[in-house]
C-alpha atoms as a PDB file:
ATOM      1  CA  UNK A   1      22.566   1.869 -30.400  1.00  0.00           C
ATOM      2  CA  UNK A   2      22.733   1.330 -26.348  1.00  0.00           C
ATOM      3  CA  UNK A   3      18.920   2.015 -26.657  1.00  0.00           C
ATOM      4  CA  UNK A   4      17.856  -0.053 -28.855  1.00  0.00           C
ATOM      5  CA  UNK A   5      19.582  -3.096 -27.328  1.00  0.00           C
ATOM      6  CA  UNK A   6      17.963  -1.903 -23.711  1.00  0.00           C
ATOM      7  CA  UNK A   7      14.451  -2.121 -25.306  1.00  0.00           C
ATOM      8  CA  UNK A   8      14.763  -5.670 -27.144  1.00  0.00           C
ATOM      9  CA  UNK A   9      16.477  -7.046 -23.821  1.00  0.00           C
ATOM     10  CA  UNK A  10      13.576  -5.494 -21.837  1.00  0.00           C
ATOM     11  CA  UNK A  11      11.218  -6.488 -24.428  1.00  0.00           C
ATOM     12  CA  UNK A  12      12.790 -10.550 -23.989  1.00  0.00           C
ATOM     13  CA  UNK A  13      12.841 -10.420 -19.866  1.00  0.00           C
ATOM     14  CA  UNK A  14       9.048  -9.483 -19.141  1.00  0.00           C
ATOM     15  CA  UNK A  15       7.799 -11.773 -22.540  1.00  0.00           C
ATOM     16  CA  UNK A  16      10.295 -15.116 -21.617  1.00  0.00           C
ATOM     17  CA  UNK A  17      11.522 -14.469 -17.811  1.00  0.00           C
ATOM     18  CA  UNK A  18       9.003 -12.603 -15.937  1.00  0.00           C
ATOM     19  CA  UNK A  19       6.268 -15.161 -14.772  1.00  0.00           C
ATOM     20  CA  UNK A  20       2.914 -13.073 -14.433  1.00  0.00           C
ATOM     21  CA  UNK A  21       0.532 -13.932 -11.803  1.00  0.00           C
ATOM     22  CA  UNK A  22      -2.555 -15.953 -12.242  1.00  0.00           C
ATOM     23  CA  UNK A  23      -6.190 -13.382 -12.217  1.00  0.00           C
ATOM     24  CA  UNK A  24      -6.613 -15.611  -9.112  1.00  0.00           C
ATOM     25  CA  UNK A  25      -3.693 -14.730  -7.450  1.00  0.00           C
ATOM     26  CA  UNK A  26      -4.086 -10.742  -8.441  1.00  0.00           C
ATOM     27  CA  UNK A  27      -7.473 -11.016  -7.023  1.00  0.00           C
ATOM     28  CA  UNK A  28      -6.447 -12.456  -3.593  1.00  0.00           C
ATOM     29  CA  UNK A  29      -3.593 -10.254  -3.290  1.00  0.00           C
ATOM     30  CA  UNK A  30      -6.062  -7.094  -3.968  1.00  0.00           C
ATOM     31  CA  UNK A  31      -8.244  -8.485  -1.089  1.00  0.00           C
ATOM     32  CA  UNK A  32      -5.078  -8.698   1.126  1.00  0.00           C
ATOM     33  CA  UNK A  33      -3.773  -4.963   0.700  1.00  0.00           C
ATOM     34  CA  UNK A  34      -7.582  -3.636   0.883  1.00  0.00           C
ATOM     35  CA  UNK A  35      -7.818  -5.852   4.145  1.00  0.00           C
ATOM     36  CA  UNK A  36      -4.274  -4.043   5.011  1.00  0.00           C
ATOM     37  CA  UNK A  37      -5.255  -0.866   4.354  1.00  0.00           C
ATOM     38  CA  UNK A  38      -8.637  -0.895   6.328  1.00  0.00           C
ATOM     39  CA  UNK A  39      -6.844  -2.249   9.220  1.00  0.00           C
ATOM     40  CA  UNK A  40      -4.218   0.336   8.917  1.00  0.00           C
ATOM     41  CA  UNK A  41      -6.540   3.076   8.306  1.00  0.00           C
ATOM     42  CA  UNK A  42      -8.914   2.250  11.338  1.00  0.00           C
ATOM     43  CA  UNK A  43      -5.701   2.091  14.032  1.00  0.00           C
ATOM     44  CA  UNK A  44      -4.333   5.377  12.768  1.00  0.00           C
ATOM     45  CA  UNK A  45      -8.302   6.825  13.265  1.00  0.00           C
ATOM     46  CA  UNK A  46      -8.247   5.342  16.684  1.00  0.00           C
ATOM     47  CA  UNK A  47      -4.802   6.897  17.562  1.00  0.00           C
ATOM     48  CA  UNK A  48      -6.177  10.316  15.795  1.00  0.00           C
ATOM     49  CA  UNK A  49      -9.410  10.369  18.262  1.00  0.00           C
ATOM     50  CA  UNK A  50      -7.780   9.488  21.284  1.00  0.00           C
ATOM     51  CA  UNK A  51      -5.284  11.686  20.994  1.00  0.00           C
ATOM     52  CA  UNK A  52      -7.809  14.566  20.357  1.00  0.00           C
ATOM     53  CA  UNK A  53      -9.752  13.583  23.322  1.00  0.00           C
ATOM     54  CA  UNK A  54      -6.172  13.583  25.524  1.00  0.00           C
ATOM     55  CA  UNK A  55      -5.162  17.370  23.814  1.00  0.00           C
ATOM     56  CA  UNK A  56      -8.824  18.112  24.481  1.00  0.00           C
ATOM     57  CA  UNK A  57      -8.854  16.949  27.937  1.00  0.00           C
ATOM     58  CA  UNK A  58      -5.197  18.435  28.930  1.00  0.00           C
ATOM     59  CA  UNK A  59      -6.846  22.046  27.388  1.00  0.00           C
ATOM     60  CA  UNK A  60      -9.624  22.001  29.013  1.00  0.00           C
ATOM     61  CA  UNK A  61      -7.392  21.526  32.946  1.00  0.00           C
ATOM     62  CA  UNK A  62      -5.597  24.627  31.312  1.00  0.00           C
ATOM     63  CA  UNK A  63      -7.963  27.310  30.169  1.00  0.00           C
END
């Protein structure tokens, strides 16, 4: 019984109380986290390489 009343009262909220963005809206906030992301992804490259050429550099005083 406690199921069935869960799914009609989900069923209600996302059809009646849930307001859905606009396909404009979805699209500009796709362009924002694929912006995000690239940003993201080309600082943690940067860190990556110079912190190779830093380990490579501090090896190469070593050996």
């Amino acid at each position: 019984m406690g199921l069935k009343k869960y799914l009609q009262e989900s069923f209600t909220e996302l059809f009646h109380k849930v307001t859905w963005p606009t396909w404009s809206e979805l699209q500009n906030s796709a362009v924002l986290v694929m912006i995000a992301t690239l940003i993201i992804a080309l600082i943690v490259s940067a860190m990556d390489f110079s912190f190779s050429r830093t380990m490579q550099f501090i090896y190469s005083l070593l050996y």
